[in-house]
N, C-alpha and C. Protein backbone atom coordinates (compact mmCIF):
# COMPACT_ATOMS: atom_id res chain seq x y z
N UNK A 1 23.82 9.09 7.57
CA UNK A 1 23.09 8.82 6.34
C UNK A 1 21.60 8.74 6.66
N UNK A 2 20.90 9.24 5.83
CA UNK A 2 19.25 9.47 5.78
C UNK A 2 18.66 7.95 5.75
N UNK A 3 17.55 7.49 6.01
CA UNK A 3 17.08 6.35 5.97
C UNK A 3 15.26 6.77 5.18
N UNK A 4 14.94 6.46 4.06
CA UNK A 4 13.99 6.70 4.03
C UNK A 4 12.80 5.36 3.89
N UNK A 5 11.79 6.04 4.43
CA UNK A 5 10.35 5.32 4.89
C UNK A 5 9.00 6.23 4.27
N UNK A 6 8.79 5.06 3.69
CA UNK A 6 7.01 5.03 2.98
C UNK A 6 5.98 5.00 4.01
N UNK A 7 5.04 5.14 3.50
CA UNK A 7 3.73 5.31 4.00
C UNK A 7 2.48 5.33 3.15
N UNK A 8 1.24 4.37 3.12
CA UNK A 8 0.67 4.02 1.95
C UNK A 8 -0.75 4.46 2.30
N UNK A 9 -1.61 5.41 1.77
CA UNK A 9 -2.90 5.34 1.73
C UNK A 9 -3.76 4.41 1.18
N UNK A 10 -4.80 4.14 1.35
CA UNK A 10 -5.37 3.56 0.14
C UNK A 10 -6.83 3.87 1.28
N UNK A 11 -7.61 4.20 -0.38
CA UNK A 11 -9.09 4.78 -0.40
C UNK A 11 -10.00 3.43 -0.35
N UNK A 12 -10.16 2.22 0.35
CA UNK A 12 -10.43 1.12 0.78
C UNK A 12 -12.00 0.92 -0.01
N UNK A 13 -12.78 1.86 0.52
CA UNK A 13 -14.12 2.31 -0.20
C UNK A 13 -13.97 1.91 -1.70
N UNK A 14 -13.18 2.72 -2.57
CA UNK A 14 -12.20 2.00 -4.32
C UNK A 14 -12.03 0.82 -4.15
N UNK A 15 -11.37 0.40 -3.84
CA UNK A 15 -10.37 -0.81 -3.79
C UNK A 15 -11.36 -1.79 -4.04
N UNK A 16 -10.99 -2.24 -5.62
CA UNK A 16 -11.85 -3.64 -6.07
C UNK A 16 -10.82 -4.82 -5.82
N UNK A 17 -9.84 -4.69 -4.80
CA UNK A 17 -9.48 -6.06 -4.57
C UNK A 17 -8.28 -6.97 -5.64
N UNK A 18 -8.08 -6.65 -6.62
CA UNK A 18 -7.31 -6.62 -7.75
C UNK A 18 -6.18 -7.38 -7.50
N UNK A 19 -5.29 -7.25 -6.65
CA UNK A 19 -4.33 -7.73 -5.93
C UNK A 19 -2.84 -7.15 -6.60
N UNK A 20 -3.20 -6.49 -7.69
CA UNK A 20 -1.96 -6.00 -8.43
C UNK A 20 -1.08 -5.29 -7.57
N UNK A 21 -1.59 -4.32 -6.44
CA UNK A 21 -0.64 -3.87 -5.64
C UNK A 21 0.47 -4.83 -4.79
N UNK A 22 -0.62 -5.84 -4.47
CA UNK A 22 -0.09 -6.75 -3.97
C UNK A 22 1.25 -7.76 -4.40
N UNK A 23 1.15 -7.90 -5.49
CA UNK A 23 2.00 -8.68 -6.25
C UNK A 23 3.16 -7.57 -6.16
N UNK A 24 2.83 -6.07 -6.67
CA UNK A 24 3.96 -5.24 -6.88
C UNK A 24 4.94 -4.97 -6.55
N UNK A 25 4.39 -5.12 -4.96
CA UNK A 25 5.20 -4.46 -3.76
C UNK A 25 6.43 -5.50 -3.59
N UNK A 26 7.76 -4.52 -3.38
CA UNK A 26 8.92 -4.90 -3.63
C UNK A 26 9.21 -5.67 -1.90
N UNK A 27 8.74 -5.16 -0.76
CA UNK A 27 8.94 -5.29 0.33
C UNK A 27 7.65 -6.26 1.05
N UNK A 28 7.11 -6.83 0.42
CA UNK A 28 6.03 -7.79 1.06
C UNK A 28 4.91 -6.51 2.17
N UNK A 29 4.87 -4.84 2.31
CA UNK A 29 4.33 -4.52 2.50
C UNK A 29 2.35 -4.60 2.74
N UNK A 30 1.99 -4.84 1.51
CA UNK A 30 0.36 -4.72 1.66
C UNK A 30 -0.20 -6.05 1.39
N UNK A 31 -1.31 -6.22 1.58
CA UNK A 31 -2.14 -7.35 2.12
C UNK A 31 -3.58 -7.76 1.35
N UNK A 32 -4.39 -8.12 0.87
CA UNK A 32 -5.61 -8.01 1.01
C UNK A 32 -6.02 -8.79 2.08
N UNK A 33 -7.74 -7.34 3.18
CA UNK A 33 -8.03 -7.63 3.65
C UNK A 33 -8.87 -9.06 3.77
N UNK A 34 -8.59 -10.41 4.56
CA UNK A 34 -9.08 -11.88 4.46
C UNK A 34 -10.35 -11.67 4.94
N UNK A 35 -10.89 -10.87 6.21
CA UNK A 35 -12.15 -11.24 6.51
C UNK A 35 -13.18 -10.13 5.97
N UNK A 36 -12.77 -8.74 5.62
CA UNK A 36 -13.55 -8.03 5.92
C UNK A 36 -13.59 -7.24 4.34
N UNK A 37 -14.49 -7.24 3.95
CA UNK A 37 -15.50 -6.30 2.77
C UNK A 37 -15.23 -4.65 2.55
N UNK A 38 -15.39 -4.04 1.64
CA UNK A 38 -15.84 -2.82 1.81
C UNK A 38 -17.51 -2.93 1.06
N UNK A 39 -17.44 -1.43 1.20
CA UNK A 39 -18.89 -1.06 0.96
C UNK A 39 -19.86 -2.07 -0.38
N UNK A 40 -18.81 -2.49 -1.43
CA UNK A 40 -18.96 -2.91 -2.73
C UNK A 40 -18.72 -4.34 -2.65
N UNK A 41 -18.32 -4.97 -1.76
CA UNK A 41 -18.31 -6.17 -1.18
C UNK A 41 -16.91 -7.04 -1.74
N UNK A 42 -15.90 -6.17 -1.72
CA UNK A 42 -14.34 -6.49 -2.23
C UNK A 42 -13.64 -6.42 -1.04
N UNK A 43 -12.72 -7.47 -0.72
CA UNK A 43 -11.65 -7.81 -0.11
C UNK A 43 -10.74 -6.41 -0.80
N UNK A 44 -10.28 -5.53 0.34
CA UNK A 44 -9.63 -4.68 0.03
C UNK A 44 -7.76 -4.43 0.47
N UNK A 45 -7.58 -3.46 -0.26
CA UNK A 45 -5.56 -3.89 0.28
C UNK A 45 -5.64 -3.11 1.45
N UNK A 46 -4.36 -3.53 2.38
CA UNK A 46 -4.38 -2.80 3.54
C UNK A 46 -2.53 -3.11 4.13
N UNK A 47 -2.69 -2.03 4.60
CA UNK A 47 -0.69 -1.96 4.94
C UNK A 47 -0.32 -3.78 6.09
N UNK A 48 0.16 -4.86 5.63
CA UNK A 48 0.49 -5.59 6.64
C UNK A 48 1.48 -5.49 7.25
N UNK A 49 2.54 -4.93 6.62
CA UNK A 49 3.89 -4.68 7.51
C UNK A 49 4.51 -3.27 7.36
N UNK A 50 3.37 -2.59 7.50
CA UNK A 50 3.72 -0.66 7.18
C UNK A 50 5.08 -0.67 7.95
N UNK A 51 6.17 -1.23 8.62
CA UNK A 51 7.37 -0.59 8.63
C UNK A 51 8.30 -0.99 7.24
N UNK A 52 7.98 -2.22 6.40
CA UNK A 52 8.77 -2.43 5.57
C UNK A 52 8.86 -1.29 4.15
N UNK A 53 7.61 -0.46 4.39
CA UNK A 53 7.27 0.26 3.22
C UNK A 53 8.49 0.85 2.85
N UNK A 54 9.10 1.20 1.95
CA UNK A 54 10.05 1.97 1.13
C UNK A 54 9.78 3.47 0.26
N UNK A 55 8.35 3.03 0.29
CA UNK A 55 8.16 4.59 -0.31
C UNK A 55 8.36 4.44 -2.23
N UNK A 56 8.59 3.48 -2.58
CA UNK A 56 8.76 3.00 -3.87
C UNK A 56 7.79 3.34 -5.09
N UNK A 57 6.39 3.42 -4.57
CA UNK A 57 5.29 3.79 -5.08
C UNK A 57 5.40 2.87 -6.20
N UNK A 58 5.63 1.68 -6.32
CA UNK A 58 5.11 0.44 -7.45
C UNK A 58 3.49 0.09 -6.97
N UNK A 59 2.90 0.02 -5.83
CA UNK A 59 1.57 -0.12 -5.58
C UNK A 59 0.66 1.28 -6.47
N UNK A 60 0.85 2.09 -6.30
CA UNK A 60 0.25 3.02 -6.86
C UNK A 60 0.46 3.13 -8.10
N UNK A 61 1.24 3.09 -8.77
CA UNK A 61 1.70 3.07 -10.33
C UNK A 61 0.59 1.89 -11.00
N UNK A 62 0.44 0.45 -10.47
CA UNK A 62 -0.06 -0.34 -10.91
C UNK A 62 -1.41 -0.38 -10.78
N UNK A 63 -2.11 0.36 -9.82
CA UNK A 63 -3.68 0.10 -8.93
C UNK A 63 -4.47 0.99 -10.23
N UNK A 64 -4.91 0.46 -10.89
CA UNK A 64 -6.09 0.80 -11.95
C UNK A 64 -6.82 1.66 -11.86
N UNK A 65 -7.24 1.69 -10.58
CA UNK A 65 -8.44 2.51 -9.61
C UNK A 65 -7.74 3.82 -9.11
N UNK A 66 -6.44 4.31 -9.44
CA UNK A 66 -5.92 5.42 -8.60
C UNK A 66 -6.43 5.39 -7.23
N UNK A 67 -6.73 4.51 -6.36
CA UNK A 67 -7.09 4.28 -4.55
C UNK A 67 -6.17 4.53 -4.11
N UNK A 68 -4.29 5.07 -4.45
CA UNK A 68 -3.24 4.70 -3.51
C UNK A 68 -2.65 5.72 -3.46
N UNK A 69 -2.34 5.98 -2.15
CA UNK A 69 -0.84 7.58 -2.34
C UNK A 69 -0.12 6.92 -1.79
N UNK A 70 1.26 7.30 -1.81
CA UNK A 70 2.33 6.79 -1.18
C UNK A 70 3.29 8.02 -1.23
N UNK A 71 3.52 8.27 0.52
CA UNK A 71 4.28 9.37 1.17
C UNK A 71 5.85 8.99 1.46
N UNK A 72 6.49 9.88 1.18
CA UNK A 72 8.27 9.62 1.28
C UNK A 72 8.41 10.56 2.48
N UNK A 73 9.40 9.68 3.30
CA UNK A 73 9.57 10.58 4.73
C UNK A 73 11.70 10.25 4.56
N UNK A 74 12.30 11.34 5.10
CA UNK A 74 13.43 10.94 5.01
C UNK A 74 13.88 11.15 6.91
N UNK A 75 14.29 9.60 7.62
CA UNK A 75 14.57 10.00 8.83
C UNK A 75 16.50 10.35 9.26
N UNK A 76 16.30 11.42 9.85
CA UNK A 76 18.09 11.41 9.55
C UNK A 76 18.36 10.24 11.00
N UNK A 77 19.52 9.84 10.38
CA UNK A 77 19.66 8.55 12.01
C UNK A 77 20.87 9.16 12.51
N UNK A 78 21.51 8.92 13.71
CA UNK A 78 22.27 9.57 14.33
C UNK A 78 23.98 8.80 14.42
């Protein structure tokens, strides 16, 4: 049986910090960054436990800013 795994972009530079992805995410995946800024001076999201990702794309559906892709990988297991 296939096992599939997410993978989350996010355009950090965008990212006003919002936290909506955050809340979304079904797998405790993404984060906002605690110490560090982007260019616009927003605490931005960032993958904290990129293996839990699912590939679900509820972060991206919700992010206002379109900042997010989210990639579907299917691994076959043996």
């Amino acid at each position: 049986m296939a096992k599939v795994k997410g993978a989350v972009t996010i355009d950090e530079n965008r990212c006003k910090g919002c936290d909506l992805c955050v809340v979304a995410c079904p797998t405790d995946t993404l984060m906002l960054q605690p110490k560090e800024v982007n260019d616009r001076g927003y605490h931005f999201a960032f993958m904290k436990n990129p293996d839990n990702c699912i590939g679900c794309a509820s972060c991206a559906i919700v992010c206002p800013d379109g900042c997010i892709e989210v990639y579907r990988m299917t691994l076959q297991q043996a």
